[in-house]
Protein backbone atom coordinates (compact mmCIF):
# COMPACT_ATOMS: atom_id res chain seq x y z
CA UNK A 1 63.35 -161.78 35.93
CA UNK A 2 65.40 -164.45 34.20
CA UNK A 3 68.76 -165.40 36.09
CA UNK A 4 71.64 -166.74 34.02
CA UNK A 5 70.85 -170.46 33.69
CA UNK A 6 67.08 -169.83 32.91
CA UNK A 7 65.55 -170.82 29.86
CA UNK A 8 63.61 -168.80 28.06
CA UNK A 9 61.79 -169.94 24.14
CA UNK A 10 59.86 -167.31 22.75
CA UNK A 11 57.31 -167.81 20.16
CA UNK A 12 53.62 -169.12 19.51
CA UNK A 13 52.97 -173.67 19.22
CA UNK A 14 51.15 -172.79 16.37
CA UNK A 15 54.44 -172.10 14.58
CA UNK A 16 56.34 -175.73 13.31
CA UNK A 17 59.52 -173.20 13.96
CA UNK A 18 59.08 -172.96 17.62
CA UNK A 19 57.52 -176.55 17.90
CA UNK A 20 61.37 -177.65 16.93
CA UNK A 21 62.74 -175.65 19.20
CA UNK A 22 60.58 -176.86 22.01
CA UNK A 23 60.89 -180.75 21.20
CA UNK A 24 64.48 -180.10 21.59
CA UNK A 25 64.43 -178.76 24.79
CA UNK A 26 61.76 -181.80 25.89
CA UNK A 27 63.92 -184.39 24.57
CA UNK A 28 66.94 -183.04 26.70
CA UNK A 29 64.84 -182.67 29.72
CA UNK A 30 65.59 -178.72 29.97
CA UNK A 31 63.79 -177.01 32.14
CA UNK A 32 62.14 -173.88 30.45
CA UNK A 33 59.76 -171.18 30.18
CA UNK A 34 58.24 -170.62 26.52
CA UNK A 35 56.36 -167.02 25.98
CA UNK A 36 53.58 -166.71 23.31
CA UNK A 37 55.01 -164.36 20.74
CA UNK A 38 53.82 -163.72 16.80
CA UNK A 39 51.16 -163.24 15.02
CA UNK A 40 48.23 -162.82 17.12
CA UNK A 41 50.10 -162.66 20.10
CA UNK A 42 52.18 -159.64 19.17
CA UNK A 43 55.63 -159.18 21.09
CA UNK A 44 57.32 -159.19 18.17
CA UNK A 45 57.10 -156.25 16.83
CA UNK A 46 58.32 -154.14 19.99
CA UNK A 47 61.44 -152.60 20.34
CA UNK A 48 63.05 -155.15 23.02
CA UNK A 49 62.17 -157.53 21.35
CA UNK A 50 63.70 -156.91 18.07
CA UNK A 51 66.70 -155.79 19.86
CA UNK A 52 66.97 -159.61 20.97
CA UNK A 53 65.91 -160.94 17.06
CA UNK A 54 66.24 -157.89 14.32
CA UNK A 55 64.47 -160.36 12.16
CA UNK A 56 61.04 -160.09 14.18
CA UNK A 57 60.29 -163.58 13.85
CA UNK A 58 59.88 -166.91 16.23
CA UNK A 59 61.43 -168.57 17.87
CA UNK A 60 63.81 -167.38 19.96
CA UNK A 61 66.12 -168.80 22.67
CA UNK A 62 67.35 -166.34 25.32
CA UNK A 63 69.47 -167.52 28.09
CA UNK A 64 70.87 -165.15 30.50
CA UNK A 65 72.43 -162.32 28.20
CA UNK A 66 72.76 -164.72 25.37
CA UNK A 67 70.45 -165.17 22.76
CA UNK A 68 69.61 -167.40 19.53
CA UNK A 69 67.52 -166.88 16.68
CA UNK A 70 66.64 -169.50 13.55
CA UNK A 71 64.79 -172.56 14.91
CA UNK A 72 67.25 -175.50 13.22
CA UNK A 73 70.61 -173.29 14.87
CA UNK A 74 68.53 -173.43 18.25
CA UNK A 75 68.02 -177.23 17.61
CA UNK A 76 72.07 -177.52 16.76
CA UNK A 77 73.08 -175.26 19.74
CA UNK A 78 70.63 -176.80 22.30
CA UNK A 79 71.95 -180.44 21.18
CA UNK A 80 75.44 -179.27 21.15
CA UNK A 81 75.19 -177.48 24.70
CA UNK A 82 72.91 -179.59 26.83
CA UNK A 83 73.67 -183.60 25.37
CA UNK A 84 74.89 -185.98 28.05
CA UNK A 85 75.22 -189.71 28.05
CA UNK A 86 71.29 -190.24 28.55
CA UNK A 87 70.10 -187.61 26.04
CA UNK A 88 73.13 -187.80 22.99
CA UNK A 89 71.74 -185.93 19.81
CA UNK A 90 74.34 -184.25 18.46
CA UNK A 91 77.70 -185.93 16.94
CA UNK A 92 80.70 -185.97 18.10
CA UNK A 93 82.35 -186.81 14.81
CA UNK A 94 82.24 -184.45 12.34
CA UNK A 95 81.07 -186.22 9.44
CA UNK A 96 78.18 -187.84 11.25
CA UNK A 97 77.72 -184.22 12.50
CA UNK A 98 77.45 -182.44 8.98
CA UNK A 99 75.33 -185.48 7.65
CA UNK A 100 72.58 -184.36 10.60
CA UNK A 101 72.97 -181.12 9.59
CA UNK A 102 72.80 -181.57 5.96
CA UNK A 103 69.11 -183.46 6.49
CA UNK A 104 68.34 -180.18 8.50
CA UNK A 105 69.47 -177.96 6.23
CA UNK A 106 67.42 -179.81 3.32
CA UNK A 107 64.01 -179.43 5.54
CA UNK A 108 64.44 -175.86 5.67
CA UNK A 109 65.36 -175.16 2.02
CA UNK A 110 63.86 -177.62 -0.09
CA UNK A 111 61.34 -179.60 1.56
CA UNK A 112 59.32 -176.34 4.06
CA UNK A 113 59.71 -174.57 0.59
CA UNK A 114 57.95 -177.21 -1.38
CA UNK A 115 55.08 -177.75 1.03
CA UNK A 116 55.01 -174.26 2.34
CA UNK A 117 52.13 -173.16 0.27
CA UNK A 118 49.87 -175.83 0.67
CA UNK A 119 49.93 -175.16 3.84
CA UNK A 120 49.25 -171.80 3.87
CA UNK A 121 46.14 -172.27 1.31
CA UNK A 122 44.66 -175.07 2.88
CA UNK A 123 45.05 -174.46 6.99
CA UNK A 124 45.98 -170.30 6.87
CA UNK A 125 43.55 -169.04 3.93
CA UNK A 126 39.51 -168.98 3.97
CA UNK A 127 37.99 -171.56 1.86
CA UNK A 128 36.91 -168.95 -0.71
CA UNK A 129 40.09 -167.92 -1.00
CA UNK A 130 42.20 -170.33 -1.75
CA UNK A 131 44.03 -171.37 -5.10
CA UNK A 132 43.35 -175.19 -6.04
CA UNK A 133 46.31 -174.71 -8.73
CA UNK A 134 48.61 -173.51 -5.85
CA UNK A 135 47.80 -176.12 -3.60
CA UNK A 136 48.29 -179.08 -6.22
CA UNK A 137 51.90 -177.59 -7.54
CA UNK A 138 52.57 -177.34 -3.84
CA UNK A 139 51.76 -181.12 -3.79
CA UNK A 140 53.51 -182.06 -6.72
CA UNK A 141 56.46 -179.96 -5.67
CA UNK A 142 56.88 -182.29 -2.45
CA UNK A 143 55.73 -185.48 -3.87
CA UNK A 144 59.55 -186.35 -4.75
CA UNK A 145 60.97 -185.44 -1.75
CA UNK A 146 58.94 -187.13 0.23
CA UNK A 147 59.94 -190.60 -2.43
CA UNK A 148 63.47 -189.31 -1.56
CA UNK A 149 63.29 -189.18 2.14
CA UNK A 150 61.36 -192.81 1.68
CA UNK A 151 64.57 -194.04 0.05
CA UNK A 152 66.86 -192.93 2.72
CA UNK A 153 65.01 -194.40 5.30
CA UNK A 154 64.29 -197.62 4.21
CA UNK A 155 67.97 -198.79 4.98
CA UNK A 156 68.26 -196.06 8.24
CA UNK A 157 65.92 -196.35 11.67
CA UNK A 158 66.14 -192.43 11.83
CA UNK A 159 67.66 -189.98 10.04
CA UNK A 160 71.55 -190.36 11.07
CA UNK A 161 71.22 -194.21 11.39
CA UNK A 162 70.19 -196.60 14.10
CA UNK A 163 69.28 -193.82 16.72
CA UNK A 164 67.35 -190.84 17.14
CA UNK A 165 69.28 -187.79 16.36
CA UNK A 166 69.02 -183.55 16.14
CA UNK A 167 68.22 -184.13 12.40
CA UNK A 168 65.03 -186.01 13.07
CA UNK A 169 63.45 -182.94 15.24
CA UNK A 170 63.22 -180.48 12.50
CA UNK A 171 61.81 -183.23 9.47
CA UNK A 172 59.62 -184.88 12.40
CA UNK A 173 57.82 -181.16 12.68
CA UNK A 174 57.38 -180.90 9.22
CA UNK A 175 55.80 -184.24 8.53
CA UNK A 176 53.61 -183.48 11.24
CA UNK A 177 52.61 -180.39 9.22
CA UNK A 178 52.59 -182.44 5.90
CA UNK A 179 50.42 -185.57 7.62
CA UNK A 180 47.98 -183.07 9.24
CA UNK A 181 46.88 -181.93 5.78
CA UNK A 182 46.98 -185.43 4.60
CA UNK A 183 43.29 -185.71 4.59
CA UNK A 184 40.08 -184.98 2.87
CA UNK A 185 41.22 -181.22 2.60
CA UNK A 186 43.53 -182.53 -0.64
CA UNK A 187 40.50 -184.30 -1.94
CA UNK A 188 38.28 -181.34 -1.99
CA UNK A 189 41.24 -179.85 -4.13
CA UNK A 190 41.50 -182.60 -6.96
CA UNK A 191 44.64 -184.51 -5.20
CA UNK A 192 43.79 -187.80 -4.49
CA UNK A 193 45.37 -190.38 -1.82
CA UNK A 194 46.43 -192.18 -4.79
CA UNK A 195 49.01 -189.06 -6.01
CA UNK A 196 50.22 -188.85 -2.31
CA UNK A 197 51.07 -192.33 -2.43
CA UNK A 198 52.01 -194.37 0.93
CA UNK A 199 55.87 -193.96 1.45
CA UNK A 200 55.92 -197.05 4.18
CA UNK A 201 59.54 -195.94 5.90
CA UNK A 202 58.13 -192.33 5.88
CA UNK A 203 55.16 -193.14 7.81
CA UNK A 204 56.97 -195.98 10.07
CA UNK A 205 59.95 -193.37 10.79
CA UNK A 206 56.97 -190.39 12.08
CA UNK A 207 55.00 -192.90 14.35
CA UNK A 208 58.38 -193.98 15.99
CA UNK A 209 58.70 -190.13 16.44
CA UNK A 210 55.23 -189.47 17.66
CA UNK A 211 55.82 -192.38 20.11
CA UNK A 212 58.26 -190.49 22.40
CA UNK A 213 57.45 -188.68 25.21
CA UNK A 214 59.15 -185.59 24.35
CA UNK A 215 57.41 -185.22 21.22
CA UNK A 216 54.03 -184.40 23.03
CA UNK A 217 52.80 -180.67 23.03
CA UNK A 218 54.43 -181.10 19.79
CA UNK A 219 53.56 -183.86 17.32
CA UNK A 220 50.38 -184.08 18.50
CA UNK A 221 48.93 -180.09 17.85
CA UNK A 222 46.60 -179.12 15.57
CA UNK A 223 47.52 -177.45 12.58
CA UNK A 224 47.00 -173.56 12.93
């Protein structure tokens, strides 16, 4: 039974929502107990749970009678609750703050949205199955927000500036989602490495992110 400072992340690695949540938690150097929970793993769908998250989904961050649901307000919270000189990822000052969280705010609604369903045809759907015309709007659909994100980093280390931040946990996850399908799974579909293009401050941005320790279990999964 959970006491009132454990813990306790529910939801499956497989999911780039919970894999935010948990790099958070590793970069603070919480100590916590993550539960499989979705899809194949069920849980989700039981009463107790959905008492806890009406939504049915992952993650979700229970600590003593308190609990959290939506994986970049887990990020903010856990940042907000548990940062101390050593580990500092969430601002003090406010418009530093709402910068991070504008950069989090634009991976969930604009950039997961763009490369959502390439992701879904190409690592979640059966060969047979899956729509080349889907996957290449997906592509083109991203294409400029990854040039975007390029932009803003050539002039800033990580996402808030000269340090690593909250901000760079939830775009980190989801260029680990985009790289993984950066192979020759786009070239079977008619999208060449050409199209993708190189964006140099993307890539040197993710392997300063895949470089930390916290960022393993994480970064370094295979796409499910």
């Amino acid at each position: 039974m959970a006491d009132d400072t454990t813990i306790r992340l529910w939801g499956r690695i497989s999911s780039l929502n919970v894999r935010k949540a948990v790099w958070a938690a590793q970069e603070l150097g919480l100590d916590f107990q993550r539960t499989d929970a979705g899809a194949a793993y069920g849980v989700t769908t039981t009463p107790e749970y959905q008492s806890k998250n009406p939504n049915g989904l992952v993650p979700l961050l229970e600590i003593g009678d308190f609990t959290l649901w939506e994986s970049n307000t887990i990020v903010r919270y856990l940042c907000a609750r548990y940062s101390n000189t050593e580990h500092n990822f969430y601002p003090a000052e406010l418009e530093p703050r709402f910068d991070a969280e504008r950069w989090m705010d634009w991976q969930q609604t604009t950039f997961n949205r763009a490369g959502g369903p390439a992701f879904l045809q190409l690592v979640r759907t059966a060969a047979e199955a899956r729509n080349a015309d889907v996957i290449q709007q997906s592509v083109s659909a991203t294409e400029p927000l990854l040039a975007l994100l390029d932009k803003h980093l050539q002039s800033h280390a990580y996402m808030g500036g000269d340090s690593f931040g909250m901000a760079d946990i939830p775009l980190g996850c989801e260029m680990h989602r985009w790289w993984g399908m950066r192979t020759a799974q786009f070239d079977a579909y008619g999208v060449t490495r050409q199209e993708l293009q190189a964006f140099p401050n993307v890539q040197r941005w993710f392997g300063q992110l895949q470089q930390r320790p916290a960022s393993r279990g994480v970064l370094d999964v295979t796409l499910s």
